[in-house]
Protein backbone atom coordinates (compact mmCIF):
# COMPACT_ATOMS: atom_id res chain seq x y z
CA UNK A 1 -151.37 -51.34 -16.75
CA UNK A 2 -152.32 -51.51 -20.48
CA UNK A 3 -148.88 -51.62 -21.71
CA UNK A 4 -147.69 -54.32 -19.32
CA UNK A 5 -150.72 -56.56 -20.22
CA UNK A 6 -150.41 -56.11 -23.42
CA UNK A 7 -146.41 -56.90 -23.00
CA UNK A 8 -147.11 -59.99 -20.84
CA UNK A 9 -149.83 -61.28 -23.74
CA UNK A 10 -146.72 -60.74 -26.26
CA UNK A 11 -144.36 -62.91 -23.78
CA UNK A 12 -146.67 -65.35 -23.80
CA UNK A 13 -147.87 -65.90 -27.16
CA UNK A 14 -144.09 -65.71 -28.06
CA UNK A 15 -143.74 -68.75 -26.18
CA UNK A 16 -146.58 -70.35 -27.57
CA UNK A 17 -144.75 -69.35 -30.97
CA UNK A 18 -141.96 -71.91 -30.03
CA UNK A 19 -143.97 -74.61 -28.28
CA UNK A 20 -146.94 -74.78 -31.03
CA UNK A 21 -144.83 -74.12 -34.33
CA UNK A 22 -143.23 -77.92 -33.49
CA UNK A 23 -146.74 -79.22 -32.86
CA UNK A 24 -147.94 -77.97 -36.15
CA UNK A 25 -144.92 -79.33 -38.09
CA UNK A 26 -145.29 -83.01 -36.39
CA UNK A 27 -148.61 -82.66 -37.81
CA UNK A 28 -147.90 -81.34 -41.37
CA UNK A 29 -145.79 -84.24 -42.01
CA UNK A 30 -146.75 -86.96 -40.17
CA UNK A 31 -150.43 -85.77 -40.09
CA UNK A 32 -150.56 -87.23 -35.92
CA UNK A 33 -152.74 -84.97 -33.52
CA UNK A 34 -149.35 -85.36 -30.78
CA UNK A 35 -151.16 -85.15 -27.38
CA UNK A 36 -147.60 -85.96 -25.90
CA UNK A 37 -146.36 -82.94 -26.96
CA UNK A 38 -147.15 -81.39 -23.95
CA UNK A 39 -145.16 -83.85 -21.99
CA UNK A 40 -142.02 -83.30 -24.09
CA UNK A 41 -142.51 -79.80 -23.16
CA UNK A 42 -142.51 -80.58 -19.59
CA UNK A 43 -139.89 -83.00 -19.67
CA UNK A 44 -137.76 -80.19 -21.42
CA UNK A 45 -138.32 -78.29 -18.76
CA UNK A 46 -137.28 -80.65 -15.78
CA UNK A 47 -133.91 -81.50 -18.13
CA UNK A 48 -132.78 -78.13 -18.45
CA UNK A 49 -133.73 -77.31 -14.71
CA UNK A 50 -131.62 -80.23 -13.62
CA UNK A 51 -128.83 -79.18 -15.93
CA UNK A 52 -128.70 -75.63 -14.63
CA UNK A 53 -128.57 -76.56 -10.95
CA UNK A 54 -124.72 -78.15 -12.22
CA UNK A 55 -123.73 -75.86 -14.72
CA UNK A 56 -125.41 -72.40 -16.13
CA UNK A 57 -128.59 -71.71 -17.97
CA UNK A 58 -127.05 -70.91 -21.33
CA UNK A 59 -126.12 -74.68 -21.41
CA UNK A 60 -129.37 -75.84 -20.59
CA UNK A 61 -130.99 -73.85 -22.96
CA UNK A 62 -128.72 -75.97 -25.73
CA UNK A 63 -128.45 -79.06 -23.88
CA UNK A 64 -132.26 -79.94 -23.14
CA UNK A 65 -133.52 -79.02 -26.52
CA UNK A 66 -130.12 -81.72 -27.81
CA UNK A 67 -131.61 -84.26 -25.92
CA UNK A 68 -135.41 -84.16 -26.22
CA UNK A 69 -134.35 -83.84 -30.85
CA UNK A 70 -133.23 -87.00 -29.71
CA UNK A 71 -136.03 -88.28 -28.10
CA UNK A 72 -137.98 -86.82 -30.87
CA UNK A 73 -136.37 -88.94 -33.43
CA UNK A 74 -136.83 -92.15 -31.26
CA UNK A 75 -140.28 -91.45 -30.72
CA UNK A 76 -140.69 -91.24 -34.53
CA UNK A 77 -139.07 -94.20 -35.04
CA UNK A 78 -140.43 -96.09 -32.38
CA UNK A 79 -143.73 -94.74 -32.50
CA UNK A 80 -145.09 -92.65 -35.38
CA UNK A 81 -143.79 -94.90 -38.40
CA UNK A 82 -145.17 -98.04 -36.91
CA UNK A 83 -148.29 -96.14 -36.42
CA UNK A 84 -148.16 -94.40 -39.62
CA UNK A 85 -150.98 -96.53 -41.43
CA UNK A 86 -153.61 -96.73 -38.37
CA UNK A 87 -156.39 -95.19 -37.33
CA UNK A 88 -156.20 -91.88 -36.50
CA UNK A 89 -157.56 -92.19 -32.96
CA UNK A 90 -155.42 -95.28 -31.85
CA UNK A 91 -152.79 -92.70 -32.86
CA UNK A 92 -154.21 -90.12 -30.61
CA UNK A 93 -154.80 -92.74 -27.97
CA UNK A 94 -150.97 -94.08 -27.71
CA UNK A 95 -149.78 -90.21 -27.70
CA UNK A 96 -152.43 -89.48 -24.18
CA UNK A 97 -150.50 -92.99 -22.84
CA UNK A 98 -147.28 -91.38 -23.53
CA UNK A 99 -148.33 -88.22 -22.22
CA UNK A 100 -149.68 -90.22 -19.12
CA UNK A 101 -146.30 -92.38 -19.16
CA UNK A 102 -143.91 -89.26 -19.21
CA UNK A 103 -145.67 -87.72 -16.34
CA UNK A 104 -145.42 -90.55 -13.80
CA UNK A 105 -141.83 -90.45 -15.13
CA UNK A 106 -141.21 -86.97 -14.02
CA UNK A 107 -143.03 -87.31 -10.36
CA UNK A 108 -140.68 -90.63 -10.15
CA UNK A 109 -137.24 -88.66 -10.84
CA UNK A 110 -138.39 -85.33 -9.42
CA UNK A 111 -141.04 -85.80 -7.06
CA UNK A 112 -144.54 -83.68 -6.74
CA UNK A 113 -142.51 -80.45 -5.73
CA UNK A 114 -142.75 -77.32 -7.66
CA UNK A 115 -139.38 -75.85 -9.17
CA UNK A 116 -138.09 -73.04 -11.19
CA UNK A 117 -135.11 -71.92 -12.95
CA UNK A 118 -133.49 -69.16 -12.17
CA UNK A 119 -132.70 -66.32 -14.38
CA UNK A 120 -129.48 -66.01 -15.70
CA UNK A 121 -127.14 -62.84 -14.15
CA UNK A 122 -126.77 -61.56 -18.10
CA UNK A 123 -130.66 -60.95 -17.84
CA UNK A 124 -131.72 -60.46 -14.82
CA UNK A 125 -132.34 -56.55 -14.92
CA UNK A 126 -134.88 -54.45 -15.92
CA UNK A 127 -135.84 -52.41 -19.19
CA UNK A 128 -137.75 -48.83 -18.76
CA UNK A 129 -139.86 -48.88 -22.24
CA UNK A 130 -142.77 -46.16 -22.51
CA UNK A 131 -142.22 -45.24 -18.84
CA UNK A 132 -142.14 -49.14 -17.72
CA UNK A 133 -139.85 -51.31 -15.75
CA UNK A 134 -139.94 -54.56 -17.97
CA UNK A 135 -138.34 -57.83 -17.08
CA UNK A 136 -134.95 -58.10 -19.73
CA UNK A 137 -135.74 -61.56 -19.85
CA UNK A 138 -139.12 -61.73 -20.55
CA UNK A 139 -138.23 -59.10 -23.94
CA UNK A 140 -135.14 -61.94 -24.48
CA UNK A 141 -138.21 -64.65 -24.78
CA UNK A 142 -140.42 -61.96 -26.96
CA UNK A 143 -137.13 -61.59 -29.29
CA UNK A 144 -136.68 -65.04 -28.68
CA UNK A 145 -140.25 -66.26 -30.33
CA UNK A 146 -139.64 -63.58 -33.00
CA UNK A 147 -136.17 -65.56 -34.26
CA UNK A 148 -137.82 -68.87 -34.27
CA UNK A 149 -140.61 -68.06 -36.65
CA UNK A 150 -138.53 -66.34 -38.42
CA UNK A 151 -135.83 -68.54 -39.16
CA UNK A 152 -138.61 -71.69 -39.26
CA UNK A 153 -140.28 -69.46 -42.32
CA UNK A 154 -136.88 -68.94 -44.05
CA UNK A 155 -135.69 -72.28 -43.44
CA UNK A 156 -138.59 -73.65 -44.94
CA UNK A 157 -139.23 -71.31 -47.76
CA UNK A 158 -135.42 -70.78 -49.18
CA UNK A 159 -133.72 -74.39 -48.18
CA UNK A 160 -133.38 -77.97 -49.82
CA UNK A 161 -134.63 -79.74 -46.96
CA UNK A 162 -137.34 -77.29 -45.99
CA UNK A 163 -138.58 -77.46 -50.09
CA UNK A 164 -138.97 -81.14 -48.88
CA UNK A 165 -141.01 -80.84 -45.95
CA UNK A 166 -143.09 -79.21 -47.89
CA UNK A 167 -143.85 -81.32 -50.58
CA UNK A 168 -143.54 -83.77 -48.69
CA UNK A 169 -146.91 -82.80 -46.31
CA UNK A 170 -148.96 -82.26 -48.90
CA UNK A 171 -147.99 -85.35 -51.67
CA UNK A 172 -145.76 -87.74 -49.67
CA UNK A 173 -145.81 -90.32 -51.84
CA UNK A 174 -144.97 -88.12 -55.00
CA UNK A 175 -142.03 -86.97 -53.04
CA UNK A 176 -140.73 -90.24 -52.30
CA UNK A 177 -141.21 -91.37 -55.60
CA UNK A 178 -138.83 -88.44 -56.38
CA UNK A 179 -135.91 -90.24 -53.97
CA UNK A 180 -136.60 -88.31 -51.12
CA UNK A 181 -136.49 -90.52 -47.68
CA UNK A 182 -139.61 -89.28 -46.15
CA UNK A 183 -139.11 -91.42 -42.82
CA UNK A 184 -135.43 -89.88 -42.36
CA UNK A 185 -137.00 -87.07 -42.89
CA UNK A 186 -140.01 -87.25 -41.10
CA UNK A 187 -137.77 -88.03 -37.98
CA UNK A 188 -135.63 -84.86 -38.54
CA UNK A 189 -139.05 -82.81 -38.33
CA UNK A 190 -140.25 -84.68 -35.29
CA UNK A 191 -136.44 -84.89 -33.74
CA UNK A 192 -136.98 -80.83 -34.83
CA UNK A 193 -140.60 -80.30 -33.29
CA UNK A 194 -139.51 -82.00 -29.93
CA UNK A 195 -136.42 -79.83 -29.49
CA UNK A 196 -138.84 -76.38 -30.01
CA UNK A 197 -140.82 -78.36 -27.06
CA UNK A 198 -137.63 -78.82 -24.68
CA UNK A 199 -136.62 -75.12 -26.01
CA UNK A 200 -140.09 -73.68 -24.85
CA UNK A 201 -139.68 -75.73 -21.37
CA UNK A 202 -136.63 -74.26 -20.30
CA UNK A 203 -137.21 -70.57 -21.50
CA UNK A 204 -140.59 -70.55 -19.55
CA UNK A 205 -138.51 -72.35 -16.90
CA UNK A 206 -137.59 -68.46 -14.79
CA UNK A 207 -141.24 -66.87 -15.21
CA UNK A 208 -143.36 -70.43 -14.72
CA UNK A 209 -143.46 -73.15 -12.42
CA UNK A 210 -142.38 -76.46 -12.92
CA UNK A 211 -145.21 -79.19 -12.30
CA UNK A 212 -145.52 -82.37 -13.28
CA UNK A 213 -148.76 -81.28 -14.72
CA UNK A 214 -147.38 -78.32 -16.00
CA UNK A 215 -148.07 -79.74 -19.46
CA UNK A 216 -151.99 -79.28 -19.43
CA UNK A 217 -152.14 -76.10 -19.74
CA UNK A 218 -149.67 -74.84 -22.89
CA UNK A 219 -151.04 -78.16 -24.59
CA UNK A 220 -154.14 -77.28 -24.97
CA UNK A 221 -153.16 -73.95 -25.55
CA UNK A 222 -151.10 -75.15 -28.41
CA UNK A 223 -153.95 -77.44 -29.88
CA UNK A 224 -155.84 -74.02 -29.69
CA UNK A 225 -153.22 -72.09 -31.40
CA UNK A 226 -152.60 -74.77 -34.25
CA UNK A 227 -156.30 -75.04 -34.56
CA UNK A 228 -157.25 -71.42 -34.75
CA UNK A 229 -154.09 -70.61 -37.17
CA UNK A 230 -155.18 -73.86 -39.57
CA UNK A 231 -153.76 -77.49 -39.00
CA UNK A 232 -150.35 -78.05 -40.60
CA UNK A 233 -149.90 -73.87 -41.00
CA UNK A 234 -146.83 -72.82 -39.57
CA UNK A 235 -147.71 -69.20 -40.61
CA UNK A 236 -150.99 -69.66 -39.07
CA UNK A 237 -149.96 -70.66 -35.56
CA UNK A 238 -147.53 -67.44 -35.76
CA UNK A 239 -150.68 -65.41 -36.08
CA UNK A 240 -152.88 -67.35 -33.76
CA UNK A 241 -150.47 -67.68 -30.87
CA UNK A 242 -149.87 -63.81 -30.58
CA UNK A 243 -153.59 -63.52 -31.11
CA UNK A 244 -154.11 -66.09 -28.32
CA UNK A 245 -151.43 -64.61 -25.57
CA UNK A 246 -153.21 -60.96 -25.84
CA UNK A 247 -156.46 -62.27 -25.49
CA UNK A 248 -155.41 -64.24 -22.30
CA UNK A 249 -153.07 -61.32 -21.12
CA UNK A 250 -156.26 -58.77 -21.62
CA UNK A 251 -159.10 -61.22 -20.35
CA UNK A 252 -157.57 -61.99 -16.85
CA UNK A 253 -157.47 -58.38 -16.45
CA UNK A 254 -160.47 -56.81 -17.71
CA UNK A 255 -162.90 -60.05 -18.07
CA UNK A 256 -161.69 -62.41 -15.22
CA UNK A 257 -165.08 -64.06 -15.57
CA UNK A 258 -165.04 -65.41 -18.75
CA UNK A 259 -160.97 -65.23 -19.49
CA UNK A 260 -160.77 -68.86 -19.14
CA UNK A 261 -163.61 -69.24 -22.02
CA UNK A 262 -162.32 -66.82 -24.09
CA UNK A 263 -159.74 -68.65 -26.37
CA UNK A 264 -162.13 -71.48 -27.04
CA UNK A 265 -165.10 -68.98 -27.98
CA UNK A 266 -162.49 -67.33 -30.52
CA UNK A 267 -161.60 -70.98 -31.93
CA UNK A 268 -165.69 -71.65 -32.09
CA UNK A 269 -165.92 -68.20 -33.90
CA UNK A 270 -162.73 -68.69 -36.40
CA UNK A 271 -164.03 -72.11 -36.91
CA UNK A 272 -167.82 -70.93 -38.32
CA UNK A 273 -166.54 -68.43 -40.09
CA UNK A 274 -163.74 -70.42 -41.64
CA UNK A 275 -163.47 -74.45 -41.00
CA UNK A 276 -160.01 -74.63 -42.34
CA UNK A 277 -158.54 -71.90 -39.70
CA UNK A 278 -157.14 -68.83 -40.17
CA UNK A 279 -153.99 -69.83 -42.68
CA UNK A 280 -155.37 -73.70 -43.22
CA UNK A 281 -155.89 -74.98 -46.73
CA UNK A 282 -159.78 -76.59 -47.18
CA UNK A 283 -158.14 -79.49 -49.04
């Protein structure tokens, strides 16, 4: 039983790999605390469910991330930039109406029902590991979570664009002083960031249900994750989402009391012992 909780808590923090590593790179740049992120999660989710029932899952997985980049650029341009020079919590305020607004959205296209995706044939078998019958899919979503930090870090660290990102979250104006177009690219990270969303929707899609309030629950997950690892640290919500899917794996299992609490007493603890999070810079 050890080895499958401790398997499951991978799963899931490898999913919380996908969905908070675009959460935490909205916020690096645009410095917005996105409660709709959640909802472009969900949304994902619905989208690639819908697309599977015609086609396959493999073209879901590509086709709801596609169109929820897009969103994510729109809701940049539409939403962030005009925002850009407000108060933080009108900012936070117009994201929970969004959130609010993309839920009644959902329950008016697909009704109150639960749904789920099913797995695709390729991996729908299981692996014997350590003298265990694990799900193929679920290690396909472990790999899967593995690949995206992965290629986020190198993308960031060893390309043009990503050197730009970079400088531009911590001196925007310097960088666009330097001819960089920090609202194209802001809406390429939030066009980027929305698309992990969509990408996390459908993957959990086989192994969770689809609510229209599905969204609650990996957002403030996420907001844990992102707060624990540092705000704005990409390498810090790596850590802190593998951190945070054992703990809940382990807790439901051996402190089903208290699992709920758990996360948010290790966020109090990080958070006294080091404000700025785990990876987070104090400045």
């Amino acid at each position: 039983m050890l080895t499958i909780n401790l398997f499951n808590g991978l799963v899931y923090g490898a999913l919380l790999i996908v969905m908070s590593s675009g959460l935490a790179l909205i916020y690096g740049l645009r410095r917005v605390v996105n409660f709709a992120h959640g909802a472009l999660y969900m949304l994902g989710a619905y989208l690639g469910y819908t697309v599977a029932l015609q086609t396959n899952f493999w073209v879901a997985l590509v086709a709801a991330p596609a169109i929820m980049a897009v969103v994510g650029v729109l809701l940049d341009r539409y939403g962030f930039r005009l925002l850009q020079d407000r108060e933080p919590l009108n900012v936070m305020l117009v994201t929970f109406g969004l959130l609010l607004i993309l839920e009644d959205l959902v329950v008016a296209i697909w009704g109150k029902g639960n749904y789920s995706i099913f797995t695709p044939e390729l991996l729908n078998f299981s692996v014997n590991l350590f003298g265990h019958d694990l799900p193929a899919y679920r290690i396909a979503v472990l790999f899967m979570g593995i690949a995206v930090a992965v290629g986020l870090t190198l993308w960031l660290r060893f390309s043009r664009i990503g050197l730009f990102v970079r400088a531009a979250s911590t001196e925007p104006v310097t960088t666009s002083m330097q001819g960089v177009n920090t609202d194209v690219l802001s809406a390429g990270v939030v066009g980027l960031g929305s698309a992990l969303a969509g990408l996390a929707g459908v993957v959990a899609g086989p192994f969770l249900s689809l609510s229209p309030h599905m969204s609650s629950d990996v957002l403030i997950d996420s907001f844990v994750v992102v707060v624990i690892g540092g705000l704005g640290s990409l390498a810090g919500a790596f850590i802190a989402a593998i951190l945070l899917g054992m703990m809940q794996a382990l807790g439901a299992v051996y402190l089903p009391g208290v699992s709920v609490l758990l996360p948010f007493l290790f966020m109090i603890a990080v958070l006294i012992w080091k404000p700025s999070g785990l990876m987070g810079s104090r400045t």
